[in-house]
Structure formats: structure tokens, C-alpha cells
N, C-alpha and C. Protein backbone atom coordinates (compact mmCIF):
# COMPACT_ATOMS: atom_id res chain seq x y z
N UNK A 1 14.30 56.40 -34.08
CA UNK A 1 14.62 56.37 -32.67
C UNK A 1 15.95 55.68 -32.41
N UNK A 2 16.93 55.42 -33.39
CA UNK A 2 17.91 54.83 -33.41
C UNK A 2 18.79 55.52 -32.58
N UNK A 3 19.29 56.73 -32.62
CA UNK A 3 20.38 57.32 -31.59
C UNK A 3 19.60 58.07 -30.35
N UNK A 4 18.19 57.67 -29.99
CA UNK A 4 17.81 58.04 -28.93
C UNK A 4 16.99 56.59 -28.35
N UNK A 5 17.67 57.14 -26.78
CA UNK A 5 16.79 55.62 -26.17
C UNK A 5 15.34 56.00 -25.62
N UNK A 6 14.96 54.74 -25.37
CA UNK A 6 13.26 55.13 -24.76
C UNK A 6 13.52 55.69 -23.60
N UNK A 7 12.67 56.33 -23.68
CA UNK A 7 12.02 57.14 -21.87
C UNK A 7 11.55 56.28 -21.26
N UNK A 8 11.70 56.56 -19.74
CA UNK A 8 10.85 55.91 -18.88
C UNK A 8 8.98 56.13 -19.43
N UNK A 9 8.30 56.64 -19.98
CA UNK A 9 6.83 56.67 -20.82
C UNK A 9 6.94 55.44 -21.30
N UNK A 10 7.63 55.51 -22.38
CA UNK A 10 8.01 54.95 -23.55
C UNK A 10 7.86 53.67 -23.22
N UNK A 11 8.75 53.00 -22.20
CA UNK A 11 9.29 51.91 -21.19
C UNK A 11 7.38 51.07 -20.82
N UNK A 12 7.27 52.30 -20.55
CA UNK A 12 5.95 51.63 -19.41
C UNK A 12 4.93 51.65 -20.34
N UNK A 13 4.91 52.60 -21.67
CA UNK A 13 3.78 52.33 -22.54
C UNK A 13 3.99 50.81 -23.08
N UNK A 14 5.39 50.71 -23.48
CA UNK A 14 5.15 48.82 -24.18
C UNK A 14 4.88 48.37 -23.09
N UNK A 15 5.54 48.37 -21.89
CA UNK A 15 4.58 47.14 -20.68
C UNK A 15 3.71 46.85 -20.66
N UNK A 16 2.49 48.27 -20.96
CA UNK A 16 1.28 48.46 -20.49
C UNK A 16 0.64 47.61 -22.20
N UNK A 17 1.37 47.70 -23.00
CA UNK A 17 0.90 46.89 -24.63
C UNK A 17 0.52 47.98 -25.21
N UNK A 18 1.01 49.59 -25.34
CA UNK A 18 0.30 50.59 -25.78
C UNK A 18 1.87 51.71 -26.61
N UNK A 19 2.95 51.03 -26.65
CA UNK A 19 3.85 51.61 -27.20
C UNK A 19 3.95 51.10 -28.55
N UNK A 20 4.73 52.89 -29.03
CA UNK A 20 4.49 52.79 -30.46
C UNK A 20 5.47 52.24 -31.19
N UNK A 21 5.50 51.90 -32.21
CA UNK A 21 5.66 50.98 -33.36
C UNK A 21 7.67 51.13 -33.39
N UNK A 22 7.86 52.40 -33.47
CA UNK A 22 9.07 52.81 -33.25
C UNK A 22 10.20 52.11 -31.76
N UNK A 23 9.18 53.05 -31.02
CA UNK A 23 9.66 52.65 -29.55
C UNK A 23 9.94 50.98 -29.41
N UNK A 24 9.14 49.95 -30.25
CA UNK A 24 9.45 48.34 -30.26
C UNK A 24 10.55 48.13 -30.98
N UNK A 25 10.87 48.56 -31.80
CA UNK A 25 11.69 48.55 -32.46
C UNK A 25 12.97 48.67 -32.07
N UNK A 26 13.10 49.68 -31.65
CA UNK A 26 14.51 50.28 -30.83
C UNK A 26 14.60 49.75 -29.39
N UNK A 27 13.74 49.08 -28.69
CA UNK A 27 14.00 48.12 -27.36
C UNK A 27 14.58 46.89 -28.02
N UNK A 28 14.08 46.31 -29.08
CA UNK A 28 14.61 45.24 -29.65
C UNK A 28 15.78 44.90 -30.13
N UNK A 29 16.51 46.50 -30.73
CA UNK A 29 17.85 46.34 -31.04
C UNK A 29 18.85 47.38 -29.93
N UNK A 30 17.98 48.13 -28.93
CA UNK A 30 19.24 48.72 -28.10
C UNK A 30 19.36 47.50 -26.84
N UNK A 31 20.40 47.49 -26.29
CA UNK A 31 20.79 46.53 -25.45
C UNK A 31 20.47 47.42 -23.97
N UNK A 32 20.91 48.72 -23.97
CA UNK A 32 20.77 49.71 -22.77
C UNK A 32 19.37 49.50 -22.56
N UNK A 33 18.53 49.69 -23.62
CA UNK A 33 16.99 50.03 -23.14
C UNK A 33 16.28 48.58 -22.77
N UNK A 34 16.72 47.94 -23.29
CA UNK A 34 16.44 46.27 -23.02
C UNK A 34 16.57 45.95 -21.41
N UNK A 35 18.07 46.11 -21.08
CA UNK A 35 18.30 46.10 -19.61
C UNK A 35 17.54 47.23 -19.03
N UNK A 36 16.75 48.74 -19.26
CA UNK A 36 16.39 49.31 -18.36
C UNK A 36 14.72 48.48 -18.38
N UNK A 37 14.24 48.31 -19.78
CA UNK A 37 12.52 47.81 -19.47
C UNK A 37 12.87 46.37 -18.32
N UNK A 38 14.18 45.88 -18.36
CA UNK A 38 14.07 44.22 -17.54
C UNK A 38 14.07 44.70 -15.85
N UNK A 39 14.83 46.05 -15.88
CA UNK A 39 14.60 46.77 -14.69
C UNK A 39 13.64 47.33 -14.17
N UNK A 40 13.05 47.71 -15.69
CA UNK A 40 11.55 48.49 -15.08
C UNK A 40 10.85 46.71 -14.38
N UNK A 41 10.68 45.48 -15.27
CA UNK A 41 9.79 44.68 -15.21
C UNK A 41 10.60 43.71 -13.40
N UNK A 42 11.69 43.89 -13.29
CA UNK A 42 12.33 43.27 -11.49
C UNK A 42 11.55 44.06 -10.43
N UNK A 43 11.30 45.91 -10.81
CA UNK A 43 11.09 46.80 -9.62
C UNK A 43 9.61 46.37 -9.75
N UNK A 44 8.73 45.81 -10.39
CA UNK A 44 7.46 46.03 -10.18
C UNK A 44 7.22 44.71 -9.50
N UNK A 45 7.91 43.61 -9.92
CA UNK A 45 7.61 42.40 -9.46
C UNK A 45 8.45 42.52 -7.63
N UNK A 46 8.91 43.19 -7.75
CA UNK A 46 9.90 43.34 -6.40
C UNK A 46 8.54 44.30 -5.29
N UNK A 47 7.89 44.93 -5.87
CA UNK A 47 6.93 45.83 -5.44
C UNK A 47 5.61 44.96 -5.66
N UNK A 48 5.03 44.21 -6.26
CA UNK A 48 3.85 43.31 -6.18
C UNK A 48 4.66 42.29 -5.05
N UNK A 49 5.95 41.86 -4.84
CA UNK A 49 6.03 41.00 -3.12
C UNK A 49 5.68 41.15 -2.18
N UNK A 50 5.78 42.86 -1.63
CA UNK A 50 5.89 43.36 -0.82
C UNK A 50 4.39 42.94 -0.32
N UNK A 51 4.21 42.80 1.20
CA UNK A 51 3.10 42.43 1.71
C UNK A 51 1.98 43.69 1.64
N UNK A 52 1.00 43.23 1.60
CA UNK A 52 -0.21 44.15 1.28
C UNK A 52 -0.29 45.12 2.93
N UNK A 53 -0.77 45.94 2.95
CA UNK A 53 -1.21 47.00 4.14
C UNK A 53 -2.20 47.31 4.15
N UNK A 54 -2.96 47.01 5.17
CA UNK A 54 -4.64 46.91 5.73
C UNK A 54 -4.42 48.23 6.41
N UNK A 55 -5.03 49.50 6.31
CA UNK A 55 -5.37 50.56 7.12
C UNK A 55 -5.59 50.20 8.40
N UNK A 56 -5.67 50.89 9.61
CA UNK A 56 -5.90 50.83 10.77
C UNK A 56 -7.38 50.95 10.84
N UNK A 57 -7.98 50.61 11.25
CA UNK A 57 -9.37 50.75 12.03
C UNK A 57 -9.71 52.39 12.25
N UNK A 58 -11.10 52.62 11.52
CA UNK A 58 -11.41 53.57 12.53
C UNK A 58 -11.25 54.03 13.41
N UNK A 59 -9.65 54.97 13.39
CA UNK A 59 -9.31 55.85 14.81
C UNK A 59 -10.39 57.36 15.23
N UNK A 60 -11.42 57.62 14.22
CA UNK A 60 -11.80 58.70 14.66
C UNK A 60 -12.67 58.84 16.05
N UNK A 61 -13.04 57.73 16.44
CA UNK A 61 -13.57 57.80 17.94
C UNK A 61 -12.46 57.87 19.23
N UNK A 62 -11.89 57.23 19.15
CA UNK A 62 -10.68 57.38 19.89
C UNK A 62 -10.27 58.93 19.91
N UNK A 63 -9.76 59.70 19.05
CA UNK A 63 -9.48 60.82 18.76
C UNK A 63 -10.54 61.44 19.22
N UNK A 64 -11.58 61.55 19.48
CA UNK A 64 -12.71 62.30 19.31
C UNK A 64 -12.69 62.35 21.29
N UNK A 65 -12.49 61.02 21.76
CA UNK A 65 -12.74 60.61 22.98
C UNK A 65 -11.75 61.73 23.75
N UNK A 66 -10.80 61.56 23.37
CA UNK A 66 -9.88 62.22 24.02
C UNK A 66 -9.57 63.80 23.80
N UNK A 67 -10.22 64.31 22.69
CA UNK A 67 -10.32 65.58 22.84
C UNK A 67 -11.44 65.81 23.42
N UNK A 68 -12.57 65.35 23.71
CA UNK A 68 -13.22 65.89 24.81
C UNK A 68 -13.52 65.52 26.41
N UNK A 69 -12.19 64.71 26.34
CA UNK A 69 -11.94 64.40 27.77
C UNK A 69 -10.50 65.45 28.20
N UNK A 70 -9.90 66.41 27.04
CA UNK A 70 -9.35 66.68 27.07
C UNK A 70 -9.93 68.49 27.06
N UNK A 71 -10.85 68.69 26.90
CA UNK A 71 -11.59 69.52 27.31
C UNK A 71 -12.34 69.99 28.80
N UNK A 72 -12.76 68.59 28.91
CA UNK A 72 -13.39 68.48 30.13
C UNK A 72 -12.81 68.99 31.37
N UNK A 73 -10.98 68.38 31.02
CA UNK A 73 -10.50 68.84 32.15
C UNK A 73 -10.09 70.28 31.61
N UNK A 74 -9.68 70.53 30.71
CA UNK A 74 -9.53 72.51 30.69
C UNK A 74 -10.73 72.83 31.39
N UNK A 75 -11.73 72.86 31.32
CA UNK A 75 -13.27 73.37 31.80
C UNK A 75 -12.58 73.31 33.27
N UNK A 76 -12.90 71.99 33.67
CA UNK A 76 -12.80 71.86 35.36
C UNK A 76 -11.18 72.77 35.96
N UNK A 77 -10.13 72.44 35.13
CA UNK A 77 -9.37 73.21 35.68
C UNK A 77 -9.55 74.69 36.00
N UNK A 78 -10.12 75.35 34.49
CA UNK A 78 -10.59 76.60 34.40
C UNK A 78 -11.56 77.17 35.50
N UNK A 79 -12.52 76.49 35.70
CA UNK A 79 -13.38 77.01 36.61
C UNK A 79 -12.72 76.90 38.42
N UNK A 80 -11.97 75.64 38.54
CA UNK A 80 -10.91 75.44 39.20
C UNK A 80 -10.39 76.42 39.84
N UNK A 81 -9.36 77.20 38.53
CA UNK A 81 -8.74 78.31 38.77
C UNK A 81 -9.42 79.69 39.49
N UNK A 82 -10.64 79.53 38.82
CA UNK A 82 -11.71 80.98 38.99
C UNK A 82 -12.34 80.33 40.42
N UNK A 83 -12.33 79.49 40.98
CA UNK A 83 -12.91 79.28 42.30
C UNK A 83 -11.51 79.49 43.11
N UNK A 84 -10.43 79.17 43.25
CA UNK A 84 -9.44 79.71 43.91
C UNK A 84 -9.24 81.12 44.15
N UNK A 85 -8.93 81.82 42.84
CA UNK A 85 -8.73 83.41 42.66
C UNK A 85 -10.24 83.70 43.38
N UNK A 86 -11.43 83.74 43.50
CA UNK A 86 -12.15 84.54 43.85
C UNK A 86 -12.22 83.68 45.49
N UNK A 87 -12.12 82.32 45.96
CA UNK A 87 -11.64 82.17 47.15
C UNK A 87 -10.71 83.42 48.08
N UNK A 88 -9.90 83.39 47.36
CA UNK A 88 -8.97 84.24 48.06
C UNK A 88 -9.25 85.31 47.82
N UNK A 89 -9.45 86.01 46.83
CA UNK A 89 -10.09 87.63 47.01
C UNK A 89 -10.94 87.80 47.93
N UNK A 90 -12.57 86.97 48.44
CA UNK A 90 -13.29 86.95 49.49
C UNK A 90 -12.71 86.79 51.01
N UNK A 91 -11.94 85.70 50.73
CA UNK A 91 -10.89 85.40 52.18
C UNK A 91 -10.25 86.87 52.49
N UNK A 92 -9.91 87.79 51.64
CA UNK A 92 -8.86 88.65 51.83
C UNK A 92 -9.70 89.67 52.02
N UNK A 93 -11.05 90.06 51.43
CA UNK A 93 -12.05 91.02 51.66
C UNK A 93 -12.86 90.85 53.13
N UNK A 94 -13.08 89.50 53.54
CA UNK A 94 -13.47 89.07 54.60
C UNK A 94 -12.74 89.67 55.66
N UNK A 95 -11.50 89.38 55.64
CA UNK A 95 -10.59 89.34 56.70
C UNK A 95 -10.11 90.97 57.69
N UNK A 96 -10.59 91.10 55.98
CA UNK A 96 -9.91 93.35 56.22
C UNK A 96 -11.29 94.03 55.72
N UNK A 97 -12.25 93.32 55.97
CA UNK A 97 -13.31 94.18 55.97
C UNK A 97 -13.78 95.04 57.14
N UNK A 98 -13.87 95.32 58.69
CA UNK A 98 -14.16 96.02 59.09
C UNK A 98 -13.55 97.24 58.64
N UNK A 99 -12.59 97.99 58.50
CA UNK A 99 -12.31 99.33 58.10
C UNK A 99 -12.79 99.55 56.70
N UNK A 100 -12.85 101.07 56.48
CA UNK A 100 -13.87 101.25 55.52
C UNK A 100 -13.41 101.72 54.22
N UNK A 101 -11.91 101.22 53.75
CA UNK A 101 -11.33 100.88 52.36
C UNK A 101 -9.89 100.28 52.81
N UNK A 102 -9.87 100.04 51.33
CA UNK A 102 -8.64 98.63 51.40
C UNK A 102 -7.47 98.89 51.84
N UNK A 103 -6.90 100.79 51.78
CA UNK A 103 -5.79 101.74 52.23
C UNK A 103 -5.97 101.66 53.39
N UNK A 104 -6.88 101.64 54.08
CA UNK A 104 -6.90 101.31 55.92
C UNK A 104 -6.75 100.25 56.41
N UNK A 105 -7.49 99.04 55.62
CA UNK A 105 -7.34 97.71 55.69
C UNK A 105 -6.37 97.50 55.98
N UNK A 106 -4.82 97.68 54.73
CA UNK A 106 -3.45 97.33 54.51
C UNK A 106 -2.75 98.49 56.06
N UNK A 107 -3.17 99.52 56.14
CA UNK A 107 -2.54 100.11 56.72
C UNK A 107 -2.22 99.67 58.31
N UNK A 108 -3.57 99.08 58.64
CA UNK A 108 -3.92 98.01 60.15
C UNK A 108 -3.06 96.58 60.25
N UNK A 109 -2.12 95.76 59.06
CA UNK A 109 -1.76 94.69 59.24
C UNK A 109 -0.33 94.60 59.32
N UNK A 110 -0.24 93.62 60.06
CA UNK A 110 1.42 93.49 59.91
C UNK A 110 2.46 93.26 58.64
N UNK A 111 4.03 93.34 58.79
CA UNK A 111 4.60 93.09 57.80
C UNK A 111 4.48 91.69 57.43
N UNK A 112 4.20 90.49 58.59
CA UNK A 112 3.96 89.70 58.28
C UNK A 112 2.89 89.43 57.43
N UNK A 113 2.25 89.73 58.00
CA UNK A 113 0.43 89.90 57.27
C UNK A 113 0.74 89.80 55.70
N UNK A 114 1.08 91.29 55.84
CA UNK A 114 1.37 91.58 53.98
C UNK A 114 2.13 90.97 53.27
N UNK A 115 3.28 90.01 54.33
CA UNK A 115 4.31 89.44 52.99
C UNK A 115 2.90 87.84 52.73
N UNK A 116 2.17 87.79 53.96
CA UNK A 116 1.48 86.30 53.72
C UNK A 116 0.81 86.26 52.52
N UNK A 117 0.06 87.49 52.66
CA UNK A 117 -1.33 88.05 51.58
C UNK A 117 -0.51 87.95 50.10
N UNK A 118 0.81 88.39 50.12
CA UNK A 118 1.47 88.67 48.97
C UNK A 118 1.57 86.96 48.06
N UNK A 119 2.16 86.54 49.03
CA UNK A 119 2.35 85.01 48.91
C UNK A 119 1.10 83.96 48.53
N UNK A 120 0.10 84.49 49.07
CA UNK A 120 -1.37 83.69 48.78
C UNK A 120 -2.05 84.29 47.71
N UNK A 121 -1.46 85.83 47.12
CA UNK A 121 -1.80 86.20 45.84
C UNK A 121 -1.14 85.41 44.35
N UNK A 122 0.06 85.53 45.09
CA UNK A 122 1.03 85.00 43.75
C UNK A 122 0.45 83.31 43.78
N UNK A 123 -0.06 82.61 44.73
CA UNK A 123 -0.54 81.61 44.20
C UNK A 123 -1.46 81.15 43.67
N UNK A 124 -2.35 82.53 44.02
CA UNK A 124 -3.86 82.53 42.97
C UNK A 124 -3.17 82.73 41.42
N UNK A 125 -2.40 83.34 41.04
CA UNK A 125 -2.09 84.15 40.00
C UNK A 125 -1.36 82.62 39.27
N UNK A 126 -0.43 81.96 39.83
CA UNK A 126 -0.20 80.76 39.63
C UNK A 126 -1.14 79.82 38.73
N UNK A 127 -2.40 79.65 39.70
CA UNK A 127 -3.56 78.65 39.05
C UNK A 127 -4.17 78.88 37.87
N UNK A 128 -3.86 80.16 37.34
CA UNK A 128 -4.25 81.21 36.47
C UNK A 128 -3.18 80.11 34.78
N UNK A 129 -3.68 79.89 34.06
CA UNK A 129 -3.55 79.45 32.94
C UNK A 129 -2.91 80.15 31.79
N UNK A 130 -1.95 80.91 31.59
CA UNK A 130 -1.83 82.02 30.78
C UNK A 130 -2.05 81.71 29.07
N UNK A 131 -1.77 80.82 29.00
CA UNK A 131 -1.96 80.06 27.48
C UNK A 131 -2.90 79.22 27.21
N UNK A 132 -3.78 79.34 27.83
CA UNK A 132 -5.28 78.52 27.60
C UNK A 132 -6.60 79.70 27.02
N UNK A 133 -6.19 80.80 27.50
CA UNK A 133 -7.02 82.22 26.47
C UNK A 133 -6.36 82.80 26.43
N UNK A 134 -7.16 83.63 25.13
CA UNK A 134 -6.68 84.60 24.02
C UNK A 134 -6.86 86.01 24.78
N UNK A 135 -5.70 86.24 25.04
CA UNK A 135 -6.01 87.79 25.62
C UNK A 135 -6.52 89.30 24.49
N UNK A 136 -7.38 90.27 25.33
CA UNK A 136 -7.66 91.26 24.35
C UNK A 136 -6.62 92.37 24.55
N UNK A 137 -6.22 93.32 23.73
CA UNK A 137 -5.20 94.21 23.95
C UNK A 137 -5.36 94.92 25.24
N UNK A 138 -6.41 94.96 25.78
CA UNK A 138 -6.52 96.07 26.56
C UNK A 138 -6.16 95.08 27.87
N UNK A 139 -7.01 93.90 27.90
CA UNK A 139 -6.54 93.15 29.44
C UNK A 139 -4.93 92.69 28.74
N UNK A 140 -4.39 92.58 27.95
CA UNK A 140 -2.93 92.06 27.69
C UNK A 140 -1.98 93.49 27.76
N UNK A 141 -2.72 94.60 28.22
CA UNK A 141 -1.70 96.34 28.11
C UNK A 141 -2.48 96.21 30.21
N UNK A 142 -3.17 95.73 30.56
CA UNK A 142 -3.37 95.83 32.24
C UNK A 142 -2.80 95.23 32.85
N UNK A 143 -2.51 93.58 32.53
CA UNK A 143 -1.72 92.64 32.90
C UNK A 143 -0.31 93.24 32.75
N UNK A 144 0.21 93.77 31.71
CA UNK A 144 1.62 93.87 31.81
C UNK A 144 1.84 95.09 32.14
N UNK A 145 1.22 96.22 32.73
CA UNK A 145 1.13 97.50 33.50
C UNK A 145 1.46 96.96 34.88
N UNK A 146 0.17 95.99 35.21
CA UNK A 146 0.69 95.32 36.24
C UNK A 146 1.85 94.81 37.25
N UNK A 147 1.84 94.05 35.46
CA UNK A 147 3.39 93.68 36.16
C UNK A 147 4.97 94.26 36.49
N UNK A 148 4.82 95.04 35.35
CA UNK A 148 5.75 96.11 35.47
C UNK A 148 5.59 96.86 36.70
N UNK A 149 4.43 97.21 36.98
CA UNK A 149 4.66 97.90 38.88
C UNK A 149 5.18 96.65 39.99
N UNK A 150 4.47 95.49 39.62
CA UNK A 150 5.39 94.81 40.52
C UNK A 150 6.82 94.62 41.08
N UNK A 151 6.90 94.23 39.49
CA UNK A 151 8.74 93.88 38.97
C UNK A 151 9.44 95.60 39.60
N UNK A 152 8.84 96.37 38.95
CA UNK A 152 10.00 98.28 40.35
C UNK A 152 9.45 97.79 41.53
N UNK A 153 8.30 97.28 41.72
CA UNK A 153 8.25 97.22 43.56
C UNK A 153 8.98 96.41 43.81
N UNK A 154 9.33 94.92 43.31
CA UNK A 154 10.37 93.68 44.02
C UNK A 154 11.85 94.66 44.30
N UNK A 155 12.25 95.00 43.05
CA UNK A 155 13.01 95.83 43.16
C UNK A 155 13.48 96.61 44.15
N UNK A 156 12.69 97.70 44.19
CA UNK A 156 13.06 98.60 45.37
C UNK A 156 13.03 97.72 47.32
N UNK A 157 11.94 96.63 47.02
CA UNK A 157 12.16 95.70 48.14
C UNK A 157 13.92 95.56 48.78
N UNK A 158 13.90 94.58 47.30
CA UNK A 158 14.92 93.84 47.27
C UNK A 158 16.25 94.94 47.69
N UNK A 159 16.18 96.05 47.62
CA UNK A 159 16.99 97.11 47.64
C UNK A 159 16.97 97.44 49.14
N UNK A 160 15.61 97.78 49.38
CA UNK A 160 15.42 98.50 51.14
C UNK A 160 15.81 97.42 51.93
N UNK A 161 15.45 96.10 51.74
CA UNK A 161 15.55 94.83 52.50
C UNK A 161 17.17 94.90 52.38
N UNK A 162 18.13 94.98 51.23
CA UNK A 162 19.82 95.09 51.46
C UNK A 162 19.92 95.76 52.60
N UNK A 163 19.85 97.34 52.55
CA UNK A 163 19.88 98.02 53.31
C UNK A 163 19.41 98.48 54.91
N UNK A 164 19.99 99.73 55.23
CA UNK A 164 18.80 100.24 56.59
C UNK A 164 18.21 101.21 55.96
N UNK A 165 16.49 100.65 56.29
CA UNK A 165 15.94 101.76 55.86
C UNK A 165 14.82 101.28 56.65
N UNK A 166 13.81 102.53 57.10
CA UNK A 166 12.62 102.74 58.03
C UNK A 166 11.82 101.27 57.48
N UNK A 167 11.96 100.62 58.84
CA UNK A 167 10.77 99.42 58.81
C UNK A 167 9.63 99.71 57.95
N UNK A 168 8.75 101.25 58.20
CA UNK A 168 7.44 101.87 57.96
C UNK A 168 7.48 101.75 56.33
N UNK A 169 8.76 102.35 55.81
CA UNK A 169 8.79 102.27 53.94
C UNK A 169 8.73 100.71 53.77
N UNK A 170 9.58 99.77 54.09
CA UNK A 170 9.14 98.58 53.65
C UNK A 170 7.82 97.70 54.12
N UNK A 171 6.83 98.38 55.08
CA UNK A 171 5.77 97.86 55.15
C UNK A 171 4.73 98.41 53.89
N UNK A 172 4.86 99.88 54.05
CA UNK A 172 4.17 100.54 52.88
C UNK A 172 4.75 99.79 51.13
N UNK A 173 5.80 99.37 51.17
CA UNK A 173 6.44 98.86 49.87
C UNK A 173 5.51 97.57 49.66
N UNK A 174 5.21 96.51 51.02
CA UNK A 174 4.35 95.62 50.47
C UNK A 174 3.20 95.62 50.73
N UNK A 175 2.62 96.95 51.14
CA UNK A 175 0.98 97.12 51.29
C UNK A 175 1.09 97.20 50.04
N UNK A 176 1.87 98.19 49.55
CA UNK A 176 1.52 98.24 47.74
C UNK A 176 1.76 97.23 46.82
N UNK A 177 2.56 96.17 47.07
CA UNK A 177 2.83 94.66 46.12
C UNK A 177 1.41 94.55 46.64
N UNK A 178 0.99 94.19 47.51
CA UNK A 178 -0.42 93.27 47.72
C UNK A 178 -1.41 93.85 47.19
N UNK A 179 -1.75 95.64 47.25
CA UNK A 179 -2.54 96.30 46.09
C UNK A 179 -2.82 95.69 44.85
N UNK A 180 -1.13 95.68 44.37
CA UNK A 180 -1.11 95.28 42.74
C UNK A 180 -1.40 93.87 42.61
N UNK A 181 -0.87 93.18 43.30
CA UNK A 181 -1.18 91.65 43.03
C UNK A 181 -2.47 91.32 43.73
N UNK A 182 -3.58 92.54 44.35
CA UNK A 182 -4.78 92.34 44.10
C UNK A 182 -5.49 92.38 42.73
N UNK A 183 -5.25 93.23 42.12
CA UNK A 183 -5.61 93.88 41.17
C UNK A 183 -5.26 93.00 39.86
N UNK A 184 -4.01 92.35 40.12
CA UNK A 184 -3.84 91.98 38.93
C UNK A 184 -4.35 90.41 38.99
N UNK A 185 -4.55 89.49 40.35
CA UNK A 185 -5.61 88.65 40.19
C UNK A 185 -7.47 88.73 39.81
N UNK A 186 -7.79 89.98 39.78
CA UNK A 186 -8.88 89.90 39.92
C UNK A 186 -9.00 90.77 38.59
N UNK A 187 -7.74 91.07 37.10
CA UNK A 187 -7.86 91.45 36.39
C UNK A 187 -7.93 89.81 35.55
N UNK A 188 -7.10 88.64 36.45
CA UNK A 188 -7.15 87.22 35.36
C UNK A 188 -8.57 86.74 35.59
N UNK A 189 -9.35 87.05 37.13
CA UNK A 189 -10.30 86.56 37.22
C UNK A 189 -11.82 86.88 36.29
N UNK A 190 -11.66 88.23 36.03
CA UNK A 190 -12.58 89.12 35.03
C UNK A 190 -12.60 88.22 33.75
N UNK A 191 -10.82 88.05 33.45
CA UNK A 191 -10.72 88.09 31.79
C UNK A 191 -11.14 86.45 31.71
N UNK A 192 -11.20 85.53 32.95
CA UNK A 192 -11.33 83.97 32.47
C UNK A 192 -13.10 83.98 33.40
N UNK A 193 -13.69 84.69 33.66
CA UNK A 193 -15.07 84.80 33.59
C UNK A 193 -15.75 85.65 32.41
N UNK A 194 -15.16 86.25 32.08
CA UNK A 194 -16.16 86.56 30.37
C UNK A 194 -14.97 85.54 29.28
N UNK A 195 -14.40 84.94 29.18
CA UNK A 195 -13.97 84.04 28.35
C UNK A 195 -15.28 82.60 28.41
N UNK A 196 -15.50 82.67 29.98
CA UNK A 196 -16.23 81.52 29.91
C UNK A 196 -15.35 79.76 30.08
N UNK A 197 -14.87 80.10 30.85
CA UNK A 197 -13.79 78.74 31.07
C UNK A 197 -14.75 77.81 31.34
């Protein structure tokens, strides 16, 4: 072992009193390996100073506490949400229930009316959680059918409202937003009553 020095093994087997016969030998006459075992023997004593570390306490109750207080309120919000959205669907069925479908209903109210209804939809739709359930393809291809009729209806709004154009088309423009943003609250209300919020 004369033109080769010990390994770090090698090093820690004589520490440990388990290096071989050779390996003593050649710590004894190399000067390099001498200074690395005095290095190995500073880092350990430098590392037995260091103050000891007591684990923390049993955090799993704590943790535990708060994910199901952290549940509790998803639940209450959830159901929350589903008492608003169907609030206002009843409020809105209530209100335009004497005529005898929802196309006559819309057709009897003012522009005011319809921009209100529009406005008290989009805030049901609001309370609505989008990242708290897992949507299925088919309510995640209705929802964004949805929306896509909305987004051409703002549109063409936003267009007739620039312009002059017959009061009558932009009332009919938001009988039909309030259609869809019926439809598409009472498509979140379906999908977060069989989820089970």
C-alpha cells in the first residue's frame, strides 16, 4: 500500500479498530493519510459538540385538527353555495311563475328586469367553487357550451349596446344571457348535489 493512500473505508475501519494490517502500516509512514485520519478524528469530535435535537412533540393531532376543521368549512361553504344557487333559481321561478313557460316569463319583463336577473345569476355562479370538485366530461363539455354561448352573447351585447339598434333585439339578447346563465347555474347546482358537498 506504499504508493497508494488509504480511502476514506480504510480511514474509518482503523478508527473503528477493524483496519487491516497493511492499511496501519501505511497511516504510520504516509504523512498525507495521517493528516486526513486527524481530519477524519476533528470532524467527528466537531460533530459529537454539536447540541443534541429532541424531535417536536406529537404534531399529528394538531394536523389532524385542522384538516377537519378544514373540511368542515368546505362542507358548510358547499352546501352554502347550493342554498344560494337554488335560493335564487326559486326566487326567479317564483317571481315569473304566473305565465306558463320561462319564454313568456322573459318575454313579460323589463330590460331592467333582465339585466337584474342576469346580475343575481352571475352571483349565484360566483358562490359556485370551481376547484373544490372533480368535474365529469360531460358536465365539464355543458359548462363550457355554456359558456361559450354566453361569451357570443356579451359580445354581440357589447356590440348592439355601441351602436343603434332596435331596443326589442337587445332585450331579446338578454332574455337569452338570463336563459343561459339559468341553465348554467342550475347545471353547477346538479353537479355539487350529486358530488355531495
Amino acid at each position: 500500500m506504499s504508493g497508494i493512500h488509504c480511502s476514506m473505508e480504510d480511514l474509518l475501519a482503523i478508527r473503528d479498530g477493524q483496519g487491516s494490517a497493511a492499511a496501519r502500516r501505511h497511516l504510520e509512514t504516509c504523512a498525507e493519510c495521517r493528516e486526513e485520519y486527524e481530519l477524519l478524528h476533528q470532524r467527528i469530535a466537531a460533530l459529537k459538540a454539536l447540541p443534541s435535537f429532541s424531535p417536536p412533540r406529537d404534531r399529528w393531532p394538531a394536523v389532524k385538527e385542522a384538516l377537519v376543521a378544514e373540511r368542515r368549512r368546505r362542507k358548510f361553504l358547499g352546501w352554502f353555495s347550493l342554498a344560494a344557487a337554488a335560493s335564487v333559481a326559486i326566487f326567479l321561478a317564483l317571481r315569473f311563475a304566473a305565465p306558463a313557460t320561462e319564454g313568456e316569463a322573459l318575454d313579460q319583463v323589463t330590460l331592467e328586469e333582465l339585466v337584474t336577473q342576469s346580475q343575481m345569476l352571475e352571483e349565484a355562479l360566483r358562490s359556485f367553487d370551481p376547484t373544490s370538485r372533480v368535474l365529469s366530461g360531460r358536465a365539464a363539455g355543458a359548462i363550457a357550451d355554456l359558456e361559450d354561448q354566453i361569451a357570443l352573447l356579451d359580445a354581440q351585447l357589447a356590440e348592439a349596446q355601441a351602436g343603434r339598434v332596435d331596443p326589442s333585439i337587445v332585450r331579446e339578447l338578454w332574455a337569452e344571457r338570463v336563459r343561459l346563465l339559468d341553465a348554467l347555474v342550475r347545471v353547477h347546482a346538479t353537479r355539487a348535489a350529486y358530488v355531495g358537498l
